[in-house]
PDB file of N, CA and C in Angstrom:
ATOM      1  N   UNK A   1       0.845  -1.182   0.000  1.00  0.00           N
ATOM      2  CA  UNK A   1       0.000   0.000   0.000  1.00  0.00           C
ATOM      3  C   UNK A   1       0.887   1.242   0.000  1.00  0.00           C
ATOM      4  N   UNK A   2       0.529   2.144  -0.725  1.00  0.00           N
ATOM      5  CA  UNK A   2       1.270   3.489  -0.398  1.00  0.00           C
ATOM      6  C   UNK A   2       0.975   4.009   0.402  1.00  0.00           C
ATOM      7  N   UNK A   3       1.382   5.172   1.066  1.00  0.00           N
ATOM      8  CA  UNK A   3       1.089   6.100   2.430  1.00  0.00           C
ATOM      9  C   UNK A   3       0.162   6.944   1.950  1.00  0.00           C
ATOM     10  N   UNK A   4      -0.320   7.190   0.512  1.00  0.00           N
ATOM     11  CA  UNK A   4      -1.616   8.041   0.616  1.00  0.00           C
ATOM     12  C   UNK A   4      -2.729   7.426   0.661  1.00  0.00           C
ATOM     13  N   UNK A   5      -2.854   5.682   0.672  1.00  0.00           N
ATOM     14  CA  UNK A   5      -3.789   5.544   1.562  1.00  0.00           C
ATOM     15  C   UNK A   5      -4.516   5.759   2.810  1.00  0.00           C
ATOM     16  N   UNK A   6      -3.634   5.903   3.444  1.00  0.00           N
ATOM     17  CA  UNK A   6      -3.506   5.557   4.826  1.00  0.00           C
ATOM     18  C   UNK A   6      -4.151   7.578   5.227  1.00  0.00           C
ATOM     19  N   UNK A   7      -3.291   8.269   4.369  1.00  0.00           N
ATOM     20  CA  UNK A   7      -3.522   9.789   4.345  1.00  0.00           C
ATOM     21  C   UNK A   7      -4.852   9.777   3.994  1.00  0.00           C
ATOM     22  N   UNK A   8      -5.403   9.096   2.893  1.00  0.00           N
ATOM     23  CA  UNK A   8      -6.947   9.357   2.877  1.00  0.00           C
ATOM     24  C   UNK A   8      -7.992   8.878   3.775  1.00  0.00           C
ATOM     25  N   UNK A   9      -7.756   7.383   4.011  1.00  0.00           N
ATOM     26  CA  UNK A   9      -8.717   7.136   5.279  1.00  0.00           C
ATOM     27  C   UNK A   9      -8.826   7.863   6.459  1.00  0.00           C
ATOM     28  N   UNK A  10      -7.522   8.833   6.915  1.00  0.00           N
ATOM     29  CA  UNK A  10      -7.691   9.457   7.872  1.00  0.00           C
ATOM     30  C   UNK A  10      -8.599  10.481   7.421  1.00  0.00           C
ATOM     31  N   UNK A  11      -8.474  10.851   5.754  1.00  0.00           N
ATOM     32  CA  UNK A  11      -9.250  12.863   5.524  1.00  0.00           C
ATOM     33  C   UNK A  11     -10.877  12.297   5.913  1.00  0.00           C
ATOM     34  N   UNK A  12     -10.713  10.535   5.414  1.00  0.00           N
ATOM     35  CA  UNK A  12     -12.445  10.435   5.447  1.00  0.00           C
ATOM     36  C   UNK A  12     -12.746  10.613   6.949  1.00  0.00           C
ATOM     37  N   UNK A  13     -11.903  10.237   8.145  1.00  0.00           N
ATOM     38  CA  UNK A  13     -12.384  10.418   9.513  1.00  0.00           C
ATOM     39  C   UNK A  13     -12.077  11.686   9.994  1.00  0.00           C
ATOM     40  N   UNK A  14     -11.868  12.554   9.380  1.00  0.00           N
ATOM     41  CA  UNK A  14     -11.240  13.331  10.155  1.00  0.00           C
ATOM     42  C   UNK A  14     -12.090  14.856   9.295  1.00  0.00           C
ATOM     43  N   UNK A  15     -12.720  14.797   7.904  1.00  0.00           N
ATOM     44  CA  UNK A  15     -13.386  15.689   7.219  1.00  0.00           C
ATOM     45  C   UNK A  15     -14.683  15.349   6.451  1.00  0.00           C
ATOM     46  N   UNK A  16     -15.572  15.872   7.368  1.00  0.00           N
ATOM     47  CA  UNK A  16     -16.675  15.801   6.823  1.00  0.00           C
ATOM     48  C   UNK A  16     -17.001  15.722   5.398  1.00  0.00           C
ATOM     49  N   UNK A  17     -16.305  16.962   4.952  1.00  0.00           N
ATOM     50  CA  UNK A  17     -16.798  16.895   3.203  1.00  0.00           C
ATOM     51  C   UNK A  17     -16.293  16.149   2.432  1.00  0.00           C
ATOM     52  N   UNK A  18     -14.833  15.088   2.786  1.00  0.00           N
ATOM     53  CA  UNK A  18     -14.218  14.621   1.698  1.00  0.00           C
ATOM     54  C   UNK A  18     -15.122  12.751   2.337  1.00  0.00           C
ATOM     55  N   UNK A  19     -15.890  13.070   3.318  1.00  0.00           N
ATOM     56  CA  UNK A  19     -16.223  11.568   3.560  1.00  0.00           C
ATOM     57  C   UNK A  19     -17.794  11.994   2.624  1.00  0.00           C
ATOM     58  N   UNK A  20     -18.581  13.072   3.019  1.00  0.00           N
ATOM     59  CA  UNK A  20     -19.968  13.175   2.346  1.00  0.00           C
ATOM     60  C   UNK A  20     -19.496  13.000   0.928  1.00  0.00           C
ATOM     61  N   UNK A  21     -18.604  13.476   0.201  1.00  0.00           N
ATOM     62  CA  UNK A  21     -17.735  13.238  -1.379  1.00  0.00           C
ATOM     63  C   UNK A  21     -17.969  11.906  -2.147  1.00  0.00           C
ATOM     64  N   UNK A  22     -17.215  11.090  -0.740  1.00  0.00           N
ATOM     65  CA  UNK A  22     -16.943   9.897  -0.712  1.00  0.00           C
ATOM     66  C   UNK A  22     -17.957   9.427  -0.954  1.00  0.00           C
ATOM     67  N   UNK A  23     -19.337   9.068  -0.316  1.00  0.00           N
ATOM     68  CA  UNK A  23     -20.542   8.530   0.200  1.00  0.00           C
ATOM     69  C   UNK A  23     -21.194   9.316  -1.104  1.00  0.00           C
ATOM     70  N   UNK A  24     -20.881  10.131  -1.822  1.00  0.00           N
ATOM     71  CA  UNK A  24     -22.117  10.145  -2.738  1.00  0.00           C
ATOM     72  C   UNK A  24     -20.780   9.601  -4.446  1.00  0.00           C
ATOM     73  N   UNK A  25     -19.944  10.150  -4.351  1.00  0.00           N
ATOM     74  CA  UNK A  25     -19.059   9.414  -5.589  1.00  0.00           C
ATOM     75  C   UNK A  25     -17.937   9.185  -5.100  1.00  0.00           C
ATOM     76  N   UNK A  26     -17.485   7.693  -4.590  1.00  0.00           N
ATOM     77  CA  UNK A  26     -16.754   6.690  -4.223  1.00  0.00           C
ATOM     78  C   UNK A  26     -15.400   6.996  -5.074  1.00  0.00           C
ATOM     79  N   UNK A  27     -15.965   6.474  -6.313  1.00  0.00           N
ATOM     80  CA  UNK A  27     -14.877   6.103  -7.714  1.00  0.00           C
ATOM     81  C   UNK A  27     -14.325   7.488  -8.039  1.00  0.00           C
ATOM     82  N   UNK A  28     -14.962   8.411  -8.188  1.00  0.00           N
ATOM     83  CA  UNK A  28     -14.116   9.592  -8.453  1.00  0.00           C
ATOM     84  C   UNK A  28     -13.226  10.263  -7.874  1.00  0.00           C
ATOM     85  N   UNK A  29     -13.735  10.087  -6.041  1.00  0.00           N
ATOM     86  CA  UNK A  29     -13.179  10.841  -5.032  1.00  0.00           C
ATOM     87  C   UNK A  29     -12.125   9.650  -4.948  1.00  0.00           C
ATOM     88  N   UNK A  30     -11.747   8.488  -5.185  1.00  0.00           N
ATOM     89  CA  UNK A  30     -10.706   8.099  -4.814  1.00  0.00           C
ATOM     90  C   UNK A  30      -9.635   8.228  -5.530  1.00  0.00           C
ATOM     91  N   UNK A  31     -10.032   8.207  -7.127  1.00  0.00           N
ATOM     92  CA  UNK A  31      -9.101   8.181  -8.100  1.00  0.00           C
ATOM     93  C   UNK A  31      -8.558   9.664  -7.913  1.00  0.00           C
ATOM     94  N   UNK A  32      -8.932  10.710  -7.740  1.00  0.00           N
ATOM     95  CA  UNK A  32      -8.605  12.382  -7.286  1.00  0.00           C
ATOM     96  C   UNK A  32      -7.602  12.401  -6.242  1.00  0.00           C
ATOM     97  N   UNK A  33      -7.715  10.936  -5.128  1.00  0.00           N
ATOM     98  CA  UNK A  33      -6.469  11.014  -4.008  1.00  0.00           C
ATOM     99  C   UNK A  33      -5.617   9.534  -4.504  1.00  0.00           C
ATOM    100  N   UNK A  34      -5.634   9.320  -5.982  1.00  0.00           N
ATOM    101  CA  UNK A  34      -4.275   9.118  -6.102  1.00  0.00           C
ATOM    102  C   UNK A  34      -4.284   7.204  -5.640  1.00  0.00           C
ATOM    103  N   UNK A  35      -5.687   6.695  -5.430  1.00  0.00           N
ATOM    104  CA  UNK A  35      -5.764   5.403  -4.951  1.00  0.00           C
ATOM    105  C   UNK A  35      -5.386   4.297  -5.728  1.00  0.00           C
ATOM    106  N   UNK A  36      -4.489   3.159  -5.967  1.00  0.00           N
ATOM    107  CA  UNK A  36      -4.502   2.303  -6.965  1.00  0.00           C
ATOM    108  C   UNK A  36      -5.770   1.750  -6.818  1.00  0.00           C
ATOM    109  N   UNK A  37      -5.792   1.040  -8.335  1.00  0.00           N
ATOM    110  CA  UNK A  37      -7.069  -0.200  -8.208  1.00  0.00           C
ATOM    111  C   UNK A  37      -7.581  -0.863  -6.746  1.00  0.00           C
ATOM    112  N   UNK A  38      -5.770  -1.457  -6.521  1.00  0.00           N
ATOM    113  CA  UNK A  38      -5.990  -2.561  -5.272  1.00  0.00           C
ATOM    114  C   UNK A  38      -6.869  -1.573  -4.233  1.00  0.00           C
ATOM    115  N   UNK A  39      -6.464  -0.729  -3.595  1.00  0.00           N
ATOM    116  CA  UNK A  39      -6.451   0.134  -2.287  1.00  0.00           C
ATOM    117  C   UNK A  39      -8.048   0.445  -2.657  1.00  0.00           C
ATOM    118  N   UNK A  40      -8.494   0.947  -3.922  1.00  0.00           N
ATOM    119  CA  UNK A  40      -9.845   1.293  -4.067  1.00  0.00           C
ATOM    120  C   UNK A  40     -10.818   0.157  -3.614  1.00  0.00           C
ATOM    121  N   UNK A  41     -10.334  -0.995  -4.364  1.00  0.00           N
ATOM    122  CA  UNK A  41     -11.342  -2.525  -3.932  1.00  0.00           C
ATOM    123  C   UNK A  41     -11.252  -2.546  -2.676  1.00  0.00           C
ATOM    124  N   UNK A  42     -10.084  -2.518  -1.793  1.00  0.00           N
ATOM    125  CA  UNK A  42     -10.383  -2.371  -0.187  1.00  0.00           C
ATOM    126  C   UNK A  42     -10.915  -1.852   0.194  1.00  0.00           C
ATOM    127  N   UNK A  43     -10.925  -0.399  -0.082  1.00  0.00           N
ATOM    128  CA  UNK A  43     -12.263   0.900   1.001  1.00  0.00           C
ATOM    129  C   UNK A  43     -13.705  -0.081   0.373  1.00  0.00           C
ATOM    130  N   UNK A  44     -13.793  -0.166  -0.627  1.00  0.00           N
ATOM    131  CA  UNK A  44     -15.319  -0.569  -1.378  1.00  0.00           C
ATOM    132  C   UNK A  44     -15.777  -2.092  -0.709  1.00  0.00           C
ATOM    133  N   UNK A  45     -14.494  -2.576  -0.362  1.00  0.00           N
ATOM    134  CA  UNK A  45     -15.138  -4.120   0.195  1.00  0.00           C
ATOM    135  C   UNK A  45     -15.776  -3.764   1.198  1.00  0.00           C
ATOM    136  N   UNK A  46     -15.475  -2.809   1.735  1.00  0.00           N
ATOM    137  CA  UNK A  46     -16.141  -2.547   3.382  1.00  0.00           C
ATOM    138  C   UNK A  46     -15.920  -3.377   4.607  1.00  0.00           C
ATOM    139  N   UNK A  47     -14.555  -4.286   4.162  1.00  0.00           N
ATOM    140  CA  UNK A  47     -14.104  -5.180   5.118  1.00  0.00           C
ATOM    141  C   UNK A  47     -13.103  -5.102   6.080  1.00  0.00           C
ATOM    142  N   UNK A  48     -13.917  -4.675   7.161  1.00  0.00           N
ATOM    143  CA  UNK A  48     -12.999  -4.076   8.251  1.00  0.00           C
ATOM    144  C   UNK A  48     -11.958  -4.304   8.639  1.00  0.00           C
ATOM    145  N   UNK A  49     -12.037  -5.887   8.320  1.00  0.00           N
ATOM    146  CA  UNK A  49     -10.512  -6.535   9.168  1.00  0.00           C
ATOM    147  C   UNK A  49      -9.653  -6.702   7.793  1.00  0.00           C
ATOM    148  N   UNK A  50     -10.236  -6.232   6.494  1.00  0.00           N
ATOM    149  CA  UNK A  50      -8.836  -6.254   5.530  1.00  0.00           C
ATOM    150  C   UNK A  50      -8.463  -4.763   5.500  1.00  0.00           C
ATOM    151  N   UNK A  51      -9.390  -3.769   5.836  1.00  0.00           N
ATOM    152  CA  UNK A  51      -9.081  -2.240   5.581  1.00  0.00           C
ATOM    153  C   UNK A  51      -8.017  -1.881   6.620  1.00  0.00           C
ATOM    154  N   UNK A  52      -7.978  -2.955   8.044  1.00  0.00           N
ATOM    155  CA  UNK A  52      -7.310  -2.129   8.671  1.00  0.00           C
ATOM    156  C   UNK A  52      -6.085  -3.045   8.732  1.00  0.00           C
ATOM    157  N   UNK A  53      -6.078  -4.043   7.912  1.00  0.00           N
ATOM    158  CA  UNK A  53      -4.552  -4.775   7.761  1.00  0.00           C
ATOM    159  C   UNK A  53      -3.884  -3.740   6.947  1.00  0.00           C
ATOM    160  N   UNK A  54      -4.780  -3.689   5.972  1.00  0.00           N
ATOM    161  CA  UNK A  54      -3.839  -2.330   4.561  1.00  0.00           C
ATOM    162  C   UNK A  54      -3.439  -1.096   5.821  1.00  0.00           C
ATOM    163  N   UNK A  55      -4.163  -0.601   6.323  1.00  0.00           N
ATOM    164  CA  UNK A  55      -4.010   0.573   6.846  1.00  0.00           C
ATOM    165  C   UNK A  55      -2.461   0.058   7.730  1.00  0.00           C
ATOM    166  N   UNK A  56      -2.695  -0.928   8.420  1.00  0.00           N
ATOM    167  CA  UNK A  56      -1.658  -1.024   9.508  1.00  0.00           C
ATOM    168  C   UNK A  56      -0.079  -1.963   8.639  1.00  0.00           C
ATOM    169  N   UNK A  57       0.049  -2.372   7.162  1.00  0.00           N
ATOM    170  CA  UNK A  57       0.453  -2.247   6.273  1.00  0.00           C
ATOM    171  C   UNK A  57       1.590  -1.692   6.123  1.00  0.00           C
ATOM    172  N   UNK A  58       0.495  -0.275   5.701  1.00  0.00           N
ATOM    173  CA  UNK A  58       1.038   1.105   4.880  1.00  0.00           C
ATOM    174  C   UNK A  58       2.454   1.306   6.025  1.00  0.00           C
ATOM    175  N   UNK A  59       2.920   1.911   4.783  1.00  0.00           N
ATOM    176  CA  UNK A  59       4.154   2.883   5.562  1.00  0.00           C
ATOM    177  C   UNK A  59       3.542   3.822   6.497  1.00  0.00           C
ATOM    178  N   UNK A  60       2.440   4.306   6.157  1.00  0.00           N
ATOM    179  CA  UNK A  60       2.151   5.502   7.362  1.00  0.00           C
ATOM    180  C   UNK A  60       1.141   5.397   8.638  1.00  0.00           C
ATOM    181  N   UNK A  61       0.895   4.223   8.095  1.00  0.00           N
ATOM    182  CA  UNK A  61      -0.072   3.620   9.118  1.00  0.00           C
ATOM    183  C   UNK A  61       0.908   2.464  10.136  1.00  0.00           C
ATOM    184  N   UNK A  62       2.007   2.306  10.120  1.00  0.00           N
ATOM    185  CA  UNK A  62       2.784   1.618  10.880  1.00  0.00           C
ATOM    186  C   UNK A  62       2.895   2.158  12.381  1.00  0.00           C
ATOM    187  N   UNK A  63       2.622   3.644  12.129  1.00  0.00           N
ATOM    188  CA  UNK A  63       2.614   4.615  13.465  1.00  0.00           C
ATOM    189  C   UNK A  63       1.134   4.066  14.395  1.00  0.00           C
ATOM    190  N   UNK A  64       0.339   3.752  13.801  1.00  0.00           N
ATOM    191  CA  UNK A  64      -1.207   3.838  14.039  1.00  0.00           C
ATOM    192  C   UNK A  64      -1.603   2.868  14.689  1.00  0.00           C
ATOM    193  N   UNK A  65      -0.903   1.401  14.622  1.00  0.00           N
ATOM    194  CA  UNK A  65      -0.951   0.070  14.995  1.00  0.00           C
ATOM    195  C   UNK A  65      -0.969  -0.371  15.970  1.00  0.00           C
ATOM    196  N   UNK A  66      -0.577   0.731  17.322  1.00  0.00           N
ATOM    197  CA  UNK A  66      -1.057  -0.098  18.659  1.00  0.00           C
ATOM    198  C   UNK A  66      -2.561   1.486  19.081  1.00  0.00           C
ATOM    199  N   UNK A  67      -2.396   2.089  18.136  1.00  0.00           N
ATOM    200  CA  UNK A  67      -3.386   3.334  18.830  1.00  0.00           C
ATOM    201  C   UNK A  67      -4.929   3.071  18.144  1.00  0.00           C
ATOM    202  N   UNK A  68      -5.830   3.532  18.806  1.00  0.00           N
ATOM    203  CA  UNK A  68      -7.154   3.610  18.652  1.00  0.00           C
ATOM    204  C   UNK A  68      -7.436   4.098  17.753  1.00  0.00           C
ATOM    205  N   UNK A  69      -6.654   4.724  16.489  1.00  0.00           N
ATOM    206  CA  UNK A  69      -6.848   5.331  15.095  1.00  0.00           C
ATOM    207  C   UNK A  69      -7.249   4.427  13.815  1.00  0.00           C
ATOM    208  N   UNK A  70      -6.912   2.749  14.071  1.00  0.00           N
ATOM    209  CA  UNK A  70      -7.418   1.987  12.714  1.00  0.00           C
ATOM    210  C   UNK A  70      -8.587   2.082  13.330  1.00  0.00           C
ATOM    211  N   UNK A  71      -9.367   1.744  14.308  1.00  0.00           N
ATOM    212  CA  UNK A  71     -10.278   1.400  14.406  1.00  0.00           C
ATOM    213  C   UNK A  71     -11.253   2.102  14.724  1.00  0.00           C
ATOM    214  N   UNK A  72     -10.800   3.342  14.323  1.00  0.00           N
ATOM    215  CA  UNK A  72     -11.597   4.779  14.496  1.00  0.00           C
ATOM    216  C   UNK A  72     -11.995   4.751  12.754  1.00  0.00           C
ATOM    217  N   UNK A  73     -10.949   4.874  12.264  1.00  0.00           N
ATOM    218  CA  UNK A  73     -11.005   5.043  10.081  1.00  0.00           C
ATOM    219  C   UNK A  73     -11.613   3.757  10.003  1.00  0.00           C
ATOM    220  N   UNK A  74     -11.711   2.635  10.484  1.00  0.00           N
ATOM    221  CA  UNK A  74     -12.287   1.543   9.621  1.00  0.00           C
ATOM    222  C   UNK A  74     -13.800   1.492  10.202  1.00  0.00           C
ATOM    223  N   UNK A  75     -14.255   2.402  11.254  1.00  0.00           N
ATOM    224  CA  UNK A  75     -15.760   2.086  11.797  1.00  0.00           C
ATOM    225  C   UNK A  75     -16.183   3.509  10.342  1.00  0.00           C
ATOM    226  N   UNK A  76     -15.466   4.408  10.572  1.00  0.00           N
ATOM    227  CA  UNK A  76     -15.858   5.755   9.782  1.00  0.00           C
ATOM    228  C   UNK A  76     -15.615   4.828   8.051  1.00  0.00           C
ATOM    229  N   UNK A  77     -15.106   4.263   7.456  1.00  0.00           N
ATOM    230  CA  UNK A  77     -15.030   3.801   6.042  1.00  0.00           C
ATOM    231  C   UNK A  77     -16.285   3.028   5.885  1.00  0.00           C
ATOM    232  N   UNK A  78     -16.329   2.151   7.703  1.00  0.00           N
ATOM    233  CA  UNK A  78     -17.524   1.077   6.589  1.00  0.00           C
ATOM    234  C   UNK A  78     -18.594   1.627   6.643  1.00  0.00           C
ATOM    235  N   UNK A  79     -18.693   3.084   7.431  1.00  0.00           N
ATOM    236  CA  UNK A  79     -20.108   3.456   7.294  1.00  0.00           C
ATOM    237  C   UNK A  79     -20.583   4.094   6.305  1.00  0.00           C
ATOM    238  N   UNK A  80     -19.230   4.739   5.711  1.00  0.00           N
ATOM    239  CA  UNK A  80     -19.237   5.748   4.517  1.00  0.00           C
ATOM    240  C   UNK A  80     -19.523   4.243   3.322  1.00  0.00           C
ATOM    241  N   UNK A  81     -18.981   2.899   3.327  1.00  0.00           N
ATOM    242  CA  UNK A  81     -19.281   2.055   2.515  1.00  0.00           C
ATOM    243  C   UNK A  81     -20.634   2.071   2.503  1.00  0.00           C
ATOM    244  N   UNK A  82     -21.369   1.406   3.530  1.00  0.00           N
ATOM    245  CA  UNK A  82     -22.440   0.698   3.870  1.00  0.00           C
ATOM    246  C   UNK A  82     -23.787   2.112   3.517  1.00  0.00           C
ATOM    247  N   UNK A  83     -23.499   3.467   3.569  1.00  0.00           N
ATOM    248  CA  UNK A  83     -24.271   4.284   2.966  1.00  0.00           C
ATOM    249  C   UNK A  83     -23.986   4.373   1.850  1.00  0.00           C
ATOM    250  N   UNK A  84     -23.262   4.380   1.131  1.00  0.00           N
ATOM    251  CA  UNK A  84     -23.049   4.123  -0.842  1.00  0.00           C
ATOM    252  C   UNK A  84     -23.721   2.851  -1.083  1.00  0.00           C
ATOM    253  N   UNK A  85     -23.881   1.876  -0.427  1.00  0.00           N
ATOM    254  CA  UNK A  85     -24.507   0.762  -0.894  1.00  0.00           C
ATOM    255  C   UNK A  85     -26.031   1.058  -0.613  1.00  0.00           C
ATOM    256  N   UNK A  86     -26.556   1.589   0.070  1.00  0.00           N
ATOM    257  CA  UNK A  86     -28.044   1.369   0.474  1.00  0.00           C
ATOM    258  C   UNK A  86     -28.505   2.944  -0.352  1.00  0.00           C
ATOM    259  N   UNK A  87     -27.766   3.776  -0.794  1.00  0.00           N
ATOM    260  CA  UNK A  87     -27.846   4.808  -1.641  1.00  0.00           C
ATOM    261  C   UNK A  87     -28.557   4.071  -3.405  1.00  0.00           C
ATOM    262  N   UNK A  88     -27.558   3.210  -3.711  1.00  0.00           N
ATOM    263  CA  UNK A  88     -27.705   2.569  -4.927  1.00  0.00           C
ATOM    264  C   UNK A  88     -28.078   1.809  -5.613  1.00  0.00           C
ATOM    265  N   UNK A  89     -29.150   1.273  -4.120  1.00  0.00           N
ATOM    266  CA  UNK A  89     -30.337   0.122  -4.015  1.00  0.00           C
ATOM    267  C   UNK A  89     -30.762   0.146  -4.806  1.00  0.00           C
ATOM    268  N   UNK A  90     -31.758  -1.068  -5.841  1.00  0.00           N
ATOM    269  CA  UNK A  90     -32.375  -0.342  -7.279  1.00  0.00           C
ATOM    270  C   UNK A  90     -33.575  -0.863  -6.103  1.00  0.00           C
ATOM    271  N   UNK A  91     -34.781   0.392  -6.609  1.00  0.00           N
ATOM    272  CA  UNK A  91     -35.626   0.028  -5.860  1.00  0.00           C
ATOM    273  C   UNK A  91     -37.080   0.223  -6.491  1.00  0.00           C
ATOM    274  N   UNK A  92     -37.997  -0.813  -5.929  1.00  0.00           N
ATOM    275  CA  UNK A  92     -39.290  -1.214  -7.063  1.00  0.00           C
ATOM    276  C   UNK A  92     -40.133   0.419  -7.368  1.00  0.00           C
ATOM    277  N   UNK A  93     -40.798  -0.033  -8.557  1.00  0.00           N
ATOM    278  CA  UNK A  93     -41.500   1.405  -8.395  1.00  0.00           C
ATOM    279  C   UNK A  93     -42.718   1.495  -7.728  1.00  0.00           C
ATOM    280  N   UNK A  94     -43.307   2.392  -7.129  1.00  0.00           N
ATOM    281  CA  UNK A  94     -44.685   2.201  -5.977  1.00  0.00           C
ATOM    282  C   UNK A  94     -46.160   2.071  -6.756  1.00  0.00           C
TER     283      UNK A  94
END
């Protein structure tokens, strides 16, 4: 993983607008911070215990690994996931 992963999961916990960004266009706002393919399929899996292996990984997330910070960005990612998914529901017509 590169260290601007690790730099973005924090902007999503740490800034409102680049997580609301996030939660309404995923794919754009990641490719804008520079995310490879791989790192993108991770935030999108919404899988906590692989988001915060990458995170704890990264070169910059090596700092983060005994502190309460993965598990601060990976509750804040899967929620920002788990609202892009229920956003994009196809849903019947009434």
């Amino acid at each position: 993983m590169a260290e601007n992963f690790t730099n973005f999961v924090l902007k999503l916990a740490q800034d409102p607008q680049t997580l609301a960004q996030f939660q309404k266009q995923p794919d754009p706002t990641m490719k804008a911070a520079d995310l490879s393919p791989a790192e993108q399929s991770i935030l999108l899996s919404g899988n906590a215990a692989v988001i915060r292996e990458a995170l704890v990984a990264d070169v910059g997330g090596k700092d983060l690994a005994g502190s309460i910070w993965p598990i601060t960005v990976v509750v804040a990612v899967s929620i920002a996931v788990f609202v892009h998914a229920a956003d994009t529901e196809v849903k019947s017509p009434e």
